[in-house]
C-alpha atoms as a PDB file:
ATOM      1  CA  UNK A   1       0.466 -32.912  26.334  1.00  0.00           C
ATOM      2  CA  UNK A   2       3.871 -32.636  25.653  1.00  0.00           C
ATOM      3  CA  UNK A   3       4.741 -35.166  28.724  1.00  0.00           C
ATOM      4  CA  UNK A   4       2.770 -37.952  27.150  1.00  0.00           C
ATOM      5  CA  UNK A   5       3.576 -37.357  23.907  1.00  0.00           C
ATOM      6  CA  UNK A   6       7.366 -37.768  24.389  1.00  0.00           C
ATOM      7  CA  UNK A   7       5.807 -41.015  26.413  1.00  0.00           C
ATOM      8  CA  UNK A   8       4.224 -42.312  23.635  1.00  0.00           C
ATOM      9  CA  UNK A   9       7.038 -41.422  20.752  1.00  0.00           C
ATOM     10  CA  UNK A  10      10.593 -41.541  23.143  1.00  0.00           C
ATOM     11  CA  UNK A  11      12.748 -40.877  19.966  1.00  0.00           C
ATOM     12  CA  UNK A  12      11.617 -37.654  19.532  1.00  0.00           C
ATOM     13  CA  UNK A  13      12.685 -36.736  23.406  1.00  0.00           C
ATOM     14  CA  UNK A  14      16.340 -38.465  22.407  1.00  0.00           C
ATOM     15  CA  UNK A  15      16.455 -35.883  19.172  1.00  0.00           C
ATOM     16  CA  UNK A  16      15.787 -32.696  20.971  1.00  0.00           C
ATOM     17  CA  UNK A  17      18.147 -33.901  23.510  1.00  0.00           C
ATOM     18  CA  UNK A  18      21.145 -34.058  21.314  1.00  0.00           C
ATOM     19  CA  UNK A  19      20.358 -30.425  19.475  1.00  0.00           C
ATOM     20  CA  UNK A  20      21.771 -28.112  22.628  1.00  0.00           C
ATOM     21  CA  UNK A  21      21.475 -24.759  22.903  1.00  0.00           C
ATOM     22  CA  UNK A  22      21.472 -22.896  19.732  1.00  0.00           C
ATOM     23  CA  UNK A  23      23.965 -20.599  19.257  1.00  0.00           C
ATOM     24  CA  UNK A  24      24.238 -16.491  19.158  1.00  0.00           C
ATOM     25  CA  UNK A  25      24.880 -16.631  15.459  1.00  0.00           C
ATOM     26  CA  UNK A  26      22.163 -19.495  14.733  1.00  0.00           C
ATOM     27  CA  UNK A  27      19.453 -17.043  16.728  1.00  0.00           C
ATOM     28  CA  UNK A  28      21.100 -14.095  14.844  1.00  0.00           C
ATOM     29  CA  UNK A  29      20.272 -15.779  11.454  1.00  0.00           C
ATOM     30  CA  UNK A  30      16.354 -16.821  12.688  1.00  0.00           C
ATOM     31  CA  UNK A  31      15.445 -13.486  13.751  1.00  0.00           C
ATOM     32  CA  UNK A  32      16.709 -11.736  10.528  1.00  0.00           C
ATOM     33  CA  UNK A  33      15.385 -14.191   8.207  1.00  0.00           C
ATOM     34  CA  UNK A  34      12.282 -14.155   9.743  1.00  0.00           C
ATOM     35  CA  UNK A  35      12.089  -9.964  10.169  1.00  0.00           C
ATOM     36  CA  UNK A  36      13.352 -10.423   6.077  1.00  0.00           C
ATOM     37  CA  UNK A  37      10.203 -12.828   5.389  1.00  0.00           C
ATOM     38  CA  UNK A  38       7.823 -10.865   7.066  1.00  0.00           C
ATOM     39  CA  UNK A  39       8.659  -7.921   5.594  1.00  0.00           C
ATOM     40  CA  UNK A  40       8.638  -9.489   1.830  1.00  0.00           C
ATOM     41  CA  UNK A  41       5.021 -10.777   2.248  1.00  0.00           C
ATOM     42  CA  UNK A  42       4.433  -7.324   3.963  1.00  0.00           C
ATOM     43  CA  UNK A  43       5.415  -5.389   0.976  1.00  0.00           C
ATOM     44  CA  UNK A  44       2.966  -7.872  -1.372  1.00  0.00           C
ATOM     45  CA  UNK A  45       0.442  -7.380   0.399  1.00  0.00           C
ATOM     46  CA  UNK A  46       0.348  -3.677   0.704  1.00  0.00           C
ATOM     47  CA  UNK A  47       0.962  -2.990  -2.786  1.00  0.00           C
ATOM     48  CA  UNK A  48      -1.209  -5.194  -4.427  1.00  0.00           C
ATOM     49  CA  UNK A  49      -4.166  -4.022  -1.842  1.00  0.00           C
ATOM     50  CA  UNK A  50      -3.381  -0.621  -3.607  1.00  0.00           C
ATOM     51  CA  UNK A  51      -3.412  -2.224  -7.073  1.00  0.00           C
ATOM     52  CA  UNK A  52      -6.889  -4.204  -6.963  1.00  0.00           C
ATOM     53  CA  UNK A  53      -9.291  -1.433  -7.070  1.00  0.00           C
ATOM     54  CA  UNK A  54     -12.049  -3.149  -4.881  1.00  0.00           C
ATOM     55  CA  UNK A  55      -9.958  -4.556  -2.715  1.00  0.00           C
ATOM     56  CA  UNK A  56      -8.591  -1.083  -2.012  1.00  0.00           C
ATOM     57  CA  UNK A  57     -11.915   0.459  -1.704  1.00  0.00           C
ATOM     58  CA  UNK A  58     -13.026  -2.027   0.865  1.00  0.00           C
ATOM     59  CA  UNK A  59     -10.187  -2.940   3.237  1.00  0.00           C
ATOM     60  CA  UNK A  60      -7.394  -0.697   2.489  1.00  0.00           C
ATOM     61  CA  UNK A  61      -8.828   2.957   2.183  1.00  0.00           C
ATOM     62  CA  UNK A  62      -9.253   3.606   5.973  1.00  0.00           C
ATOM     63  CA  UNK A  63      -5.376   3.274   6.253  1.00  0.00           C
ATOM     64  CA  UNK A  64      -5.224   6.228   4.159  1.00  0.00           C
ATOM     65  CA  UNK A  65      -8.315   8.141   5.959  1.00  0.00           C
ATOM     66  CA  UNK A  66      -6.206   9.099   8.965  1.00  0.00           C
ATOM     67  CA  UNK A  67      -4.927  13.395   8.543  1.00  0.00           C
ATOM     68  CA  UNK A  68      -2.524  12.428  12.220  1.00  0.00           C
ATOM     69  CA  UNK A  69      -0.088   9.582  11.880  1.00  0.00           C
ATOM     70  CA  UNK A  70      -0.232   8.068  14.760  1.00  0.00           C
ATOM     71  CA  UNK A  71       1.029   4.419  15.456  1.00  0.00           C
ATOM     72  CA  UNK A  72      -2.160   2.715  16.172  1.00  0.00           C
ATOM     73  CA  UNK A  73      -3.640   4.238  13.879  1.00  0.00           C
ATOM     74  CA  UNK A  74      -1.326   3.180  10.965  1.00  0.00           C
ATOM     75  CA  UNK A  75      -1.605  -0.769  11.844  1.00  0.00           C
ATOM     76  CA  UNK A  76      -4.429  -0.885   9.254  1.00  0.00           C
ATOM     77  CA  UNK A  77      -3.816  -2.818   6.140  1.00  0.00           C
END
């Protein structure tokens, strides 16, 4: 799809073309913004699933069920 798509539009072929590799730093920056991101909505989530009562009660409480911590087990929002 890709093939035929950079048939159809050539520019965008011509754009990616001139980018190059990104560097070290550049993939540095993605990664940690990203893990950063992910972590923010994370947090949200988890805390307001423990401050809405019925959401709590009907999605969350299992997470908290669990006497062994394992890993898999802890996955459970």
């Amino acid at each position: 799809p890709l093939f035929i798509w950079d048939r159809c539009c050539p520019r965008r072929a011509a754009k990616i073309a001139t980018w190059g590799a990104p560097t070290l730093l550049k993939i540095t920056k993605d990664v940690l913004g990203g893990l950063l991101v992910y972590d923010f909505w994370f947090t949200i989530c988890h805390y307001t699933l423990h401050k809405i009562q019925p959401l709590y009660r009907w999605f969350h409480a299992k997470h908290h069920e669990t006497r062994e911590v394992r890993a898999c087990e802890q996955v459970h929002l």
